[in-house]
N, C-alpha and C. Protein backbone atom coordinates (compact mmCIF):
# COMPACT_ATOMS: atom_id res chain seq x y z
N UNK A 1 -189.51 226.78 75.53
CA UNK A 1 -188.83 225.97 76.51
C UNK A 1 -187.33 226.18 76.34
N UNK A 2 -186.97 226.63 77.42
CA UNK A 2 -185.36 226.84 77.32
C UNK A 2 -184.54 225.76 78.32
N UNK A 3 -184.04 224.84 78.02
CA UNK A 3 -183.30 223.51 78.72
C UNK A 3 -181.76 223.98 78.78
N UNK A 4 -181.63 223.53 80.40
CA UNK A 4 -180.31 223.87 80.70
C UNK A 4 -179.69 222.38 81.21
N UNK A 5 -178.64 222.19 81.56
CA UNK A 5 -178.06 220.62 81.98
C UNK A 5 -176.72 221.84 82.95
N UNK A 6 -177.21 221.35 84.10
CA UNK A 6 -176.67 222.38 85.16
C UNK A 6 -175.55 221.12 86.01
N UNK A 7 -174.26 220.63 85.96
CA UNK A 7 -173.60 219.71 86.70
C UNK A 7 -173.58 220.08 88.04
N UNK A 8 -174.01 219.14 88.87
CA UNK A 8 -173.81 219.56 90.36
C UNK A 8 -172.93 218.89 91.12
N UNK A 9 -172.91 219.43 92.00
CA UNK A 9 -171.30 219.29 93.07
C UNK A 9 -171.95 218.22 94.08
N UNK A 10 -171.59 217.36 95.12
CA UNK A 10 -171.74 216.22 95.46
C UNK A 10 -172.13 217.24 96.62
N UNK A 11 -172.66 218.03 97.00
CA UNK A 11 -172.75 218.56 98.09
C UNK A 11 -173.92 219.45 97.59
N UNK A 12 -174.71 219.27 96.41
CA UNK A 12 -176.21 220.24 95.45
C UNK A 12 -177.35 219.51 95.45
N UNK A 13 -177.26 218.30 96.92
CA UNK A 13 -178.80 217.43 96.78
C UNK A 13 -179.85 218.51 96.95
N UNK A 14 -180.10 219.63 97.20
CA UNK A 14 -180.75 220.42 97.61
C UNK A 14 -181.58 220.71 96.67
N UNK A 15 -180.50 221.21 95.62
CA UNK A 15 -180.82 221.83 93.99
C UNK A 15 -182.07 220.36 93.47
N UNK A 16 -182.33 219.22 93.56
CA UNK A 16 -182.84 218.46 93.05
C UNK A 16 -183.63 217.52 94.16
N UNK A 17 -184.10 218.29 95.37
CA UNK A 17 -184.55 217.65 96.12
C UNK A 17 -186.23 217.74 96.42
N UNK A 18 -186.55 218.84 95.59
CA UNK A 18 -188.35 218.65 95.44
C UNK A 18 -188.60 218.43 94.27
N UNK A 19 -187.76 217.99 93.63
CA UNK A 19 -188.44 217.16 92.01
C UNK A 19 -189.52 215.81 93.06
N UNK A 20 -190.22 215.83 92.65
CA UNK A 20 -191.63 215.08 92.90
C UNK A 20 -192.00 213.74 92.44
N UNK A 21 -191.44 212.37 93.11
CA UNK A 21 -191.24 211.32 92.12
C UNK A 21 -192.97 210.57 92.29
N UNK A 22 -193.22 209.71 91.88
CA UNK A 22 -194.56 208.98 92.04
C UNK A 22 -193.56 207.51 92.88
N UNK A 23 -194.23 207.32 94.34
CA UNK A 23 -193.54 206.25 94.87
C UNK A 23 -193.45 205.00 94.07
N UNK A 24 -194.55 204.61 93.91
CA UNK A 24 -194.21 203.04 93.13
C UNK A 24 -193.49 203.04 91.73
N UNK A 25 -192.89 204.39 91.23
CA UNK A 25 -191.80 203.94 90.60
C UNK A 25 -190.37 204.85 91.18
N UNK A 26 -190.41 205.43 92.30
CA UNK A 26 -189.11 205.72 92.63
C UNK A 26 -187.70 204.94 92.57
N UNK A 27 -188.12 203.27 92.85
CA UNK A 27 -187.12 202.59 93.03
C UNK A 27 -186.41 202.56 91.51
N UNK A 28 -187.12 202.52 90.21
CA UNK A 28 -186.89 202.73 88.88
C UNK A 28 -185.60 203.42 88.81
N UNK A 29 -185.49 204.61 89.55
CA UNK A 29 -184.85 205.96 89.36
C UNK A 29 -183.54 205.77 90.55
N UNK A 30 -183.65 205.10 91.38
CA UNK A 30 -182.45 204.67 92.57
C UNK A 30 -182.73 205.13 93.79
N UNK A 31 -184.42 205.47 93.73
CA UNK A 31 -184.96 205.35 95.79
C UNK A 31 -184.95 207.07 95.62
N UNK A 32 -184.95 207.06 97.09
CA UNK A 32 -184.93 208.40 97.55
C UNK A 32 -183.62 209.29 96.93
N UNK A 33 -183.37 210.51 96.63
CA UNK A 33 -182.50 211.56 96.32
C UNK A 33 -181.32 211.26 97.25
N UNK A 34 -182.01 211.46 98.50
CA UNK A 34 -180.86 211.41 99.55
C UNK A 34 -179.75 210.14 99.21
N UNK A 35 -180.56 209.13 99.15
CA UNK A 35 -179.64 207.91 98.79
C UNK A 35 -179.04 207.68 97.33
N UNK A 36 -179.21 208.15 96.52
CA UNK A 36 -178.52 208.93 95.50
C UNK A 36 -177.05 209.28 95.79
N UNK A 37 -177.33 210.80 96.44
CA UNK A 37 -176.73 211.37 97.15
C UNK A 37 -174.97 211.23 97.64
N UNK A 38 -175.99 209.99 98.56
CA UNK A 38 -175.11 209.02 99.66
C UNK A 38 -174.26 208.45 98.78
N UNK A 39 -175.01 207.63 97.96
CA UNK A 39 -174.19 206.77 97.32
C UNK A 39 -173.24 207.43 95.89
N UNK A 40 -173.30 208.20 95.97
CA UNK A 40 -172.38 209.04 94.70
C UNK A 40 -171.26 209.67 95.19
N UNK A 41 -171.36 210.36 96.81
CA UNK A 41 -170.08 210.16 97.81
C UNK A 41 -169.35 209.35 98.11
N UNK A 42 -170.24 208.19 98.45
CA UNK A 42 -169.50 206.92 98.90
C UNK A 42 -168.25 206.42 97.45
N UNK A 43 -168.86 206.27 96.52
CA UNK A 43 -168.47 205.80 95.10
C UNK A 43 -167.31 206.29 95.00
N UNK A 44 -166.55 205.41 93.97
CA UNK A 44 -165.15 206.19 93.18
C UNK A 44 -165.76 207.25 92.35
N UNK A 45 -165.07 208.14 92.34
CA UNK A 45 -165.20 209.40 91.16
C UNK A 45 -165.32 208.87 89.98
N UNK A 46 -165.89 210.08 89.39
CA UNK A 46 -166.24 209.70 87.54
C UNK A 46 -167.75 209.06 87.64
N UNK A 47 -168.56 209.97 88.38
CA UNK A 47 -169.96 210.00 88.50
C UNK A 47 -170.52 211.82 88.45
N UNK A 48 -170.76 212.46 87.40
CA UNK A 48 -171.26 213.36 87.22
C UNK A 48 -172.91 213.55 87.26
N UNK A 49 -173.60 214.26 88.50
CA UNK A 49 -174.99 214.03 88.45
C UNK A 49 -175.09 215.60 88.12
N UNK A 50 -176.64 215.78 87.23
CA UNK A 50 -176.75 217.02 86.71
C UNK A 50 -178.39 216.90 86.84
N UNK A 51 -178.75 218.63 87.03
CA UNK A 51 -179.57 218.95 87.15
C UNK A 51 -180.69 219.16 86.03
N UNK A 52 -181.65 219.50 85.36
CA UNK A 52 -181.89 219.60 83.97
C UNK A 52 -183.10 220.49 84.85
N UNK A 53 -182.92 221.82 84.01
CA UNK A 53 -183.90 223.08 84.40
C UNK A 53 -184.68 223.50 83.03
N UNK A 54 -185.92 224.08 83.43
CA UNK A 54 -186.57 224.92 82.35
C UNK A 54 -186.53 226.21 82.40
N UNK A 55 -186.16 227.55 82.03
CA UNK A 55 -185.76 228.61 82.88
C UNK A 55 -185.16 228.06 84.18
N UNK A 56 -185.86 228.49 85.36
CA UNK A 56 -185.16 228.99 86.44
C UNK A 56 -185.96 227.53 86.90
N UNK A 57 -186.89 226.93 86.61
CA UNK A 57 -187.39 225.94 87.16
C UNK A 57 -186.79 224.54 87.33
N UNK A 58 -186.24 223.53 88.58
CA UNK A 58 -185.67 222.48 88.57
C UNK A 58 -186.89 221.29 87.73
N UNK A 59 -186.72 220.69 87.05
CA UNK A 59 -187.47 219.63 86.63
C UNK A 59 -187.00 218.50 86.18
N UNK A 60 -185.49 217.74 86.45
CA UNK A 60 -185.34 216.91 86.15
C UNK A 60 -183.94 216.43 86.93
N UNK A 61 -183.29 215.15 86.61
CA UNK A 61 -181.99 214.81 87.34
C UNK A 61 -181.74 213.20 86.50
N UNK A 62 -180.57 213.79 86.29
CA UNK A 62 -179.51 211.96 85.71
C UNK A 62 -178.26 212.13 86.25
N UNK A 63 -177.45 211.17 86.01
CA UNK A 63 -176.29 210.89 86.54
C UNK A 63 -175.45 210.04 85.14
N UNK A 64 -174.52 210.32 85.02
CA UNK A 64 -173.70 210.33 84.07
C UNK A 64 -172.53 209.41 84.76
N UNK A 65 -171.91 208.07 84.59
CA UNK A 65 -170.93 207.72 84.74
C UNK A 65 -170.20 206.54 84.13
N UNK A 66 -168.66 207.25 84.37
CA UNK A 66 -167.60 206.58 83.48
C UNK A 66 -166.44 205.99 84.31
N UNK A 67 -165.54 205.24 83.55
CA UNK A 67 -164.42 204.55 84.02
C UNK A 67 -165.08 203.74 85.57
N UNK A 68 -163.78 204.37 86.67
CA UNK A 68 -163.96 203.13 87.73
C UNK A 68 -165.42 203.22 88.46
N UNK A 69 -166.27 204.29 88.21
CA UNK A 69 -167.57 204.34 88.37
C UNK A 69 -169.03 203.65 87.44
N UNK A 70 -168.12 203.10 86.49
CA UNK A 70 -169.35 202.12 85.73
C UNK A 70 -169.69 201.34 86.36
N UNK A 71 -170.91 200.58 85.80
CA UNK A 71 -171.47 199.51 86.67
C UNK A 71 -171.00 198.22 85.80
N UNK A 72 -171.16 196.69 86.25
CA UNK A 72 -170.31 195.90 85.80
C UNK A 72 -170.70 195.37 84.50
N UNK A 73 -171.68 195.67 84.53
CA UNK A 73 -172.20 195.11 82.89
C UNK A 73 -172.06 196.33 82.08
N UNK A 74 -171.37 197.29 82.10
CA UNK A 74 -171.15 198.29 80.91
C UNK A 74 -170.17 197.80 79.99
N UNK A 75 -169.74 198.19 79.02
CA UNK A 75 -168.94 198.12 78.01
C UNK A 75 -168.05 199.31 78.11
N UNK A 76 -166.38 198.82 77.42
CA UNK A 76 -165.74 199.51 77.41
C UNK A 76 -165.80 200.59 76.25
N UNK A 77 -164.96 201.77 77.21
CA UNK A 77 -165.68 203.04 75.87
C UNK A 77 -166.90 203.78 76.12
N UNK A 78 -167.46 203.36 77.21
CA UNK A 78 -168.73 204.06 77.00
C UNK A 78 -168.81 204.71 78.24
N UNK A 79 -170.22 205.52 78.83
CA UNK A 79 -170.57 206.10 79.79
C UNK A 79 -171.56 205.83 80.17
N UNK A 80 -172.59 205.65 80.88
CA UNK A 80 -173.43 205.17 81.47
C UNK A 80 -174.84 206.30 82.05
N UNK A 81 -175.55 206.15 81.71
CA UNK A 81 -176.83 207.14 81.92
C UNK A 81 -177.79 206.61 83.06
N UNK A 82 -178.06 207.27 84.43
CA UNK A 82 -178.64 206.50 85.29
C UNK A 82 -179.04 207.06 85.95
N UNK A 83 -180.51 206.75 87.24
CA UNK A 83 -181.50 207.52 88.23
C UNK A 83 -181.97 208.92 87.47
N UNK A 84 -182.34 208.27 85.96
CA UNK A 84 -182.82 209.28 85.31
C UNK A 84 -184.22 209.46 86.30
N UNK A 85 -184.75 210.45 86.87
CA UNK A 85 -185.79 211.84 87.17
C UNK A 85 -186.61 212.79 87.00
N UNK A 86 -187.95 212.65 86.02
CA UNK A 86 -188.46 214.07 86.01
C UNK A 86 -189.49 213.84 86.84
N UNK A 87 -189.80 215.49 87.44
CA UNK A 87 -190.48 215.66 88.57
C UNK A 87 -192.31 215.16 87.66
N UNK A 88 -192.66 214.27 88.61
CA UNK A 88 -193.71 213.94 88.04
C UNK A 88 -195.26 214.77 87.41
N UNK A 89 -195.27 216.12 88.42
CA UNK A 89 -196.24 217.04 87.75
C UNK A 89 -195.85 217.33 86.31
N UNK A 90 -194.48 217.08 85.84
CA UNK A 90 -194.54 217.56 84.43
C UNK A 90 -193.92 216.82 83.36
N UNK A 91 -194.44 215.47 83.77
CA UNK A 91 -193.70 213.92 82.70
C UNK A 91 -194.89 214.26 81.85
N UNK A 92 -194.49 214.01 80.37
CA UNK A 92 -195.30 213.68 79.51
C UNK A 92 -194.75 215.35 78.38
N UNK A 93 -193.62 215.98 78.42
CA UNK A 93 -193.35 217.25 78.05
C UNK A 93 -192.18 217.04 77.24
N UNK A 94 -191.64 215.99 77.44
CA UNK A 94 -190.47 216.16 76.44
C UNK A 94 -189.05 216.14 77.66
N UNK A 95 -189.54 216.29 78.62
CA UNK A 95 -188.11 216.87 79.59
C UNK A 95 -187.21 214.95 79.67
N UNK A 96 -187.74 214.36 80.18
CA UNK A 96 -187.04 212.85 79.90
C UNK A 96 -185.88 212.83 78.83
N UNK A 97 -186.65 212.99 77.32
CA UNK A 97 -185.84 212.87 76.64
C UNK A 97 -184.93 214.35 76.48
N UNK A 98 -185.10 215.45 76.79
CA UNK A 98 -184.14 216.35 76.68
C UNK A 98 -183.25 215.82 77.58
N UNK A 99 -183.31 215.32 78.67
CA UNK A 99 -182.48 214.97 79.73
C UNK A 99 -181.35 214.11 79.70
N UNK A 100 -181.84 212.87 78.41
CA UNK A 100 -180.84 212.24 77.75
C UNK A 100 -180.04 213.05 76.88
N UNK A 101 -180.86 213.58 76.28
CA UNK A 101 -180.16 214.14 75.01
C UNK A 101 -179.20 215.19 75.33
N UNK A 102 -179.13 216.29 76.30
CA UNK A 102 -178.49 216.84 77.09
C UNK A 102 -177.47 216.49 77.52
N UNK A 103 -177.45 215.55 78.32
CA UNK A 103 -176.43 214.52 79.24
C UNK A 103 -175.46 214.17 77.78
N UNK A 104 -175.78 213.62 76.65
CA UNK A 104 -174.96 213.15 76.01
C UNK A 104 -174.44 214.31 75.00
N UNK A 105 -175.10 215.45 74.75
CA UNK A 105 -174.59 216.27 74.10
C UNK A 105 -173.32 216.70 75.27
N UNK A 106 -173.59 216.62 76.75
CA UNK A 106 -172.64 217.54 77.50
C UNK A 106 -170.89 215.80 77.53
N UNK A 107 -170.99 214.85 77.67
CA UNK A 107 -170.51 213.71 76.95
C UNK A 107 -169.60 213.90 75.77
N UNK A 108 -169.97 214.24 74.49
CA UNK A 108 -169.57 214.57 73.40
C UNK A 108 -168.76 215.54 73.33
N UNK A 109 -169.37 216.74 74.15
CA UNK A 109 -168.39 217.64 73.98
C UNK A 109 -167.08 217.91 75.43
N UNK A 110 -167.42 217.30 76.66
CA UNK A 110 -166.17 216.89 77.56
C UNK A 110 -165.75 215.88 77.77
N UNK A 111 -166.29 214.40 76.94
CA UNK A 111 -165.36 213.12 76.99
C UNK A 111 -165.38 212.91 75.54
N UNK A 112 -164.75 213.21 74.56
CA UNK A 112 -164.61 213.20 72.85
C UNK A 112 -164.32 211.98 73.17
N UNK A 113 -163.55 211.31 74.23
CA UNK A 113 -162.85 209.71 73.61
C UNK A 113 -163.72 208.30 74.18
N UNK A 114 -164.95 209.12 74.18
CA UNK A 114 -166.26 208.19 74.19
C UNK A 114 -167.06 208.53 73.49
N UNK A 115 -167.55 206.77 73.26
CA UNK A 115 -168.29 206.63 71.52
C UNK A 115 -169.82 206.12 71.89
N UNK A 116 -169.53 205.62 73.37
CA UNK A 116 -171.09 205.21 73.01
C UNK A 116 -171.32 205.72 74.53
N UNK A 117 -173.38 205.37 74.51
CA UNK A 117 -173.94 205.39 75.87
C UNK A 117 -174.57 204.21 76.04
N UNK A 118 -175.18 203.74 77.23
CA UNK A 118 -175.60 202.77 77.75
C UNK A 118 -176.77 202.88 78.89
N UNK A 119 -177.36 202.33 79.11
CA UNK A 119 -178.51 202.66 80.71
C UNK A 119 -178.35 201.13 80.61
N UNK A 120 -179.45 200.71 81.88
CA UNK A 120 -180.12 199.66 82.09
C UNK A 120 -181.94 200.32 82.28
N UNK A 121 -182.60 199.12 81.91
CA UNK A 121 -184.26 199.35 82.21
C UNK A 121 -184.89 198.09 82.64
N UNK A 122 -185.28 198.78 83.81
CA UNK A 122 -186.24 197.07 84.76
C UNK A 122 -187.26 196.96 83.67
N UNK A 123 -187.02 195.58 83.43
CA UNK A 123 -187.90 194.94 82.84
C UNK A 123 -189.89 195.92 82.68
N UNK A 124 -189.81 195.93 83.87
CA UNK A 124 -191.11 196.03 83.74
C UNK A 124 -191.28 197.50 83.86
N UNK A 125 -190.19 198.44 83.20
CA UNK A 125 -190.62 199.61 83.53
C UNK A 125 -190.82 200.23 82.18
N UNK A 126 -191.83 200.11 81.35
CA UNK A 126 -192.02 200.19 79.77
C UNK A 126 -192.00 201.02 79.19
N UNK A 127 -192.46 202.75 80.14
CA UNK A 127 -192.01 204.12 79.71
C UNK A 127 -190.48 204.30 79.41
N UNK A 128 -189.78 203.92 80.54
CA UNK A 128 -188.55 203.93 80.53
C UNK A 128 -187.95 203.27 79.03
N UNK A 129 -188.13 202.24 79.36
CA UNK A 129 -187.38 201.48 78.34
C UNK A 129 -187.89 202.31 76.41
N UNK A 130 -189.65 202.76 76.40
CA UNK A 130 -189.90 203.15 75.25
C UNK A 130 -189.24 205.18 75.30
N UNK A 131 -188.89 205.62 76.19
CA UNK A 131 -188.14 206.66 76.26
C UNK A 131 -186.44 207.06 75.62
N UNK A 132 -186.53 205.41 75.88
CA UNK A 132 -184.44 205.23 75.73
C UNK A 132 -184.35 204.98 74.51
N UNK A 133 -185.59 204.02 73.82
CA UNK A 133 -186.10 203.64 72.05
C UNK A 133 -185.78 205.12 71.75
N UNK A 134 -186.79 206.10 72.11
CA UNK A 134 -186.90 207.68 71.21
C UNK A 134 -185.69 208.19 71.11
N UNK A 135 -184.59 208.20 72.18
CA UNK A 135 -183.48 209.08 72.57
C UNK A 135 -182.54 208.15 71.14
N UNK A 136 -182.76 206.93 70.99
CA UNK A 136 -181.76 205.98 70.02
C UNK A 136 -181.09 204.74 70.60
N UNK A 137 -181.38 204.78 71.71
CA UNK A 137 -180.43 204.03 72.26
C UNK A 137 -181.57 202.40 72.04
N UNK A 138 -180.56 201.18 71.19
CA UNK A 138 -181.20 199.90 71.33
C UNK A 138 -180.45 198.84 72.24
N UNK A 139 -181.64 197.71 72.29
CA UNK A 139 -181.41 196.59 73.35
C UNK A 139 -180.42 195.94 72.79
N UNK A 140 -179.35 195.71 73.71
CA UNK A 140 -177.97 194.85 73.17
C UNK A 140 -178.60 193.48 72.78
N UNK A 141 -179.45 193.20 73.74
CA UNK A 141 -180.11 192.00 74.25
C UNK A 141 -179.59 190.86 75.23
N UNK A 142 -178.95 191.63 76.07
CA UNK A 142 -178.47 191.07 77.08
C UNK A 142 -179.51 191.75 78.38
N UNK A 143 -180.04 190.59 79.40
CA UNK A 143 -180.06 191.06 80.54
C UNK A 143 -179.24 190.79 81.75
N UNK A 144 -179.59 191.94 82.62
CA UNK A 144 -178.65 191.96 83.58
C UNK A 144 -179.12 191.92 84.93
N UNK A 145 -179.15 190.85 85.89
CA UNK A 145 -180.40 191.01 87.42
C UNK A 145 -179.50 192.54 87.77
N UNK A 146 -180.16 192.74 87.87
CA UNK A 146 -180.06 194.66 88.98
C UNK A 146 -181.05 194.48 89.96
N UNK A 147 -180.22 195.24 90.76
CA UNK A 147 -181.13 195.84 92.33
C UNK A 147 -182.18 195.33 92.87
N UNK A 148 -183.40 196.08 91.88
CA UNK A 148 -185.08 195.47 91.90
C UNK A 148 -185.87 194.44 90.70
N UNK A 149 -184.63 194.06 90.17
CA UNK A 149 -184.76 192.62 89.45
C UNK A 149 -184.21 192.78 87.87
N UNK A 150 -184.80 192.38 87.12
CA UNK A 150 -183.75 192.12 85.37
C UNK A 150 -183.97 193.23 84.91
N UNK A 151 -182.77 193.85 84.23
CA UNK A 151 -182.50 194.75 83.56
C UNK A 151 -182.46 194.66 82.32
N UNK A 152 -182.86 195.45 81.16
CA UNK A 152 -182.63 195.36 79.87
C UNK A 152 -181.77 196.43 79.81
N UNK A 153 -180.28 195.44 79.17
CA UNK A 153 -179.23 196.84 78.64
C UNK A 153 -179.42 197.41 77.13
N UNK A 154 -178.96 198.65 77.46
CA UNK A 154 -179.63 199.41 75.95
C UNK A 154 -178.20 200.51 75.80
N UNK A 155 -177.92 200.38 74.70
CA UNK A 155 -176.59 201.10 74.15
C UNK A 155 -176.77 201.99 72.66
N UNK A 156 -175.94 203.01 72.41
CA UNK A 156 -176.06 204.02 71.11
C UNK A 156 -174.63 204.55 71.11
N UNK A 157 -174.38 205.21 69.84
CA UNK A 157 -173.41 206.00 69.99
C UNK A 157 -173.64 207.10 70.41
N UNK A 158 -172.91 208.07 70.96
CA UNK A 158 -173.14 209.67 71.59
C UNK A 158 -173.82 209.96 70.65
N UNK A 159 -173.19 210.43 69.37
CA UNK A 159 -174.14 211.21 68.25
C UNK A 159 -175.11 210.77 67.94
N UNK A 160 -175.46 209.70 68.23
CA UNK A 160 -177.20 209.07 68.06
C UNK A 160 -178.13 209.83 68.66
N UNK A 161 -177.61 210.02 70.21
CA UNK A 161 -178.29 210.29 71.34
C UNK A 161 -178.21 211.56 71.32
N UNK A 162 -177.33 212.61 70.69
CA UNK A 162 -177.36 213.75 70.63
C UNK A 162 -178.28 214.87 70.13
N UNK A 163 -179.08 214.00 69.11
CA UNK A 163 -179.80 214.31 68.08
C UNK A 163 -179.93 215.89 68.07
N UNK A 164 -180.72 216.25 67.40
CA UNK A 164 -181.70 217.41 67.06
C UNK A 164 -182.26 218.16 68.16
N UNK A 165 -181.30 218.52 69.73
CA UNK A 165 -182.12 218.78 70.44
C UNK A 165 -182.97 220.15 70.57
N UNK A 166 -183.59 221.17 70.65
CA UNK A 166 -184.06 221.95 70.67
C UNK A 166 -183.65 223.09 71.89
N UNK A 167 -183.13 223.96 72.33
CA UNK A 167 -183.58 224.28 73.52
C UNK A 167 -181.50 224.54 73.76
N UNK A 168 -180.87 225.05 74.94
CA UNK A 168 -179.84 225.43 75.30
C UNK A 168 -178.89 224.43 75.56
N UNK A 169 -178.14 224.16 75.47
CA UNK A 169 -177.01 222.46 75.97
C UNK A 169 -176.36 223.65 77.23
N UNK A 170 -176.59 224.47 77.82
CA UNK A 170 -175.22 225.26 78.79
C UNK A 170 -175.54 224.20 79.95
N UNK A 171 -174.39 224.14 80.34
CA UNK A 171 -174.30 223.39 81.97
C UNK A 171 -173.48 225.00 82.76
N UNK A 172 -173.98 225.83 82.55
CA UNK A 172 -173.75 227.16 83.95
C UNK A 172 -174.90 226.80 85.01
N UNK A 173 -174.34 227.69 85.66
CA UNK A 173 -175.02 227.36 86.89
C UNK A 173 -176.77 227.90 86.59
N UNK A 174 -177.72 227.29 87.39
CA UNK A 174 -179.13 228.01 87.18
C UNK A 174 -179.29 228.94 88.13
C-alpha cells in the first residue's frame, strides 16, 4: 500500500467525487461532496481539503482547518480535522486512519507553529469516534450541539497523531 495526501484546489471536487459514501452516514462526513465543496468556497481561507490515494486510486478525503476557518469550539493553537471520507467499498483497510495520520504529518511539517489537532464526533457515530481513539486523539470532555446533534470534542498533539505511519506522506499531485 502506497498512501499519498494529494492537497486540492477549491476547484478538484471532481478528484473526490466517486468516493462512495453509505447514505445513512453521509451526514457524519458533511452531506454530499458538492456541499463540501460549496461550502469551503463560500468560507474564509485556511481550509485545506486533501485527497488521500492508494497508487493511482482515489479512496479517501479530509479537510484540514486553521485560524479564521476554525469552528467555534476549537482551541487556540490548533487545526481542526473534518468531513473525514473513505470510499465505503474499502473501509475496514487502514485508509481512515492513514488519512488522519497523513493530514497531520502534512500539519507538522507546513504549520510547525501548531501543537495540537482536534475533530468533533456525533455522538452516535462510534466507528468514528473509536477511529480518532487509534489515531491518539482523546475526549476533552466537552460536548458541543453540531449540525446533526452533540458532538464529542477530541484533541492530541500533532506528534501523537503522526505516529508510525507506513506508506508515502507526498502531497504531489496523483
Amino acid at each position: 500500500m502506497t498512501l499519498t495526501l494529494r492537497v486540492l484546489g477549491l476547484d478538484d471536487e471532481a478528484v473526490v467525487a466517486d468516493i462512495a459514501v453509505d447514505p445513512d452516514k453521509a451526514a457524519y462526513a458533511g452531506g454530499p461532496i458538492g456541499d463540501i465543496f460549496k461550502q469551503l468556497r463560500a468560507s474564509p481561507p485556511r481550509q485545506t481539503p486533501f485527497a488521500l490515494a492508494d497508487g493511482d486510486r482515489v479512496v479517501g478525503f479530509i479537510v484540514a482547518r486553521e485560524k479564521a476557518a476554525l469552528p467555534v469550539w476549537a482551541e487556540a493553537g490548533c487545526m481542526t480535522l473534518n468531513n473525514l471520507r473513505i470510499d465505503t467499498r474499502l473501509q475496514g483497510r487502514g485508509y481512515g486512519k492513514a488519512a488522519i495520520c497523513l493530514a497531520a504529518q502534512w500539519i507538522s511539517r507546513e504549520r510547525p507553529d501548531v501543537t495540537h489537532v482536534m475533530s468533533s464526533v456525533n455522538v452516535a457515530n462510534l466507528a468514528a469516534f473509536h477511529l480518532n481513539l487509534a489515531c491518539g486523539l482523546t475526549p476533552t470532555g466537552r460536548i458541543f450541539d453540531g449540525r446533526i446533534g452533540p458532538q464529542r470534542l477530541m484533541i492530541a498533539r500533532v506528534e501523537r497523531v503522526c505516529g508510525d505511519q507506513p506508506g508515502s506522506t507526498s502531497t504531489r499531485s496523483l
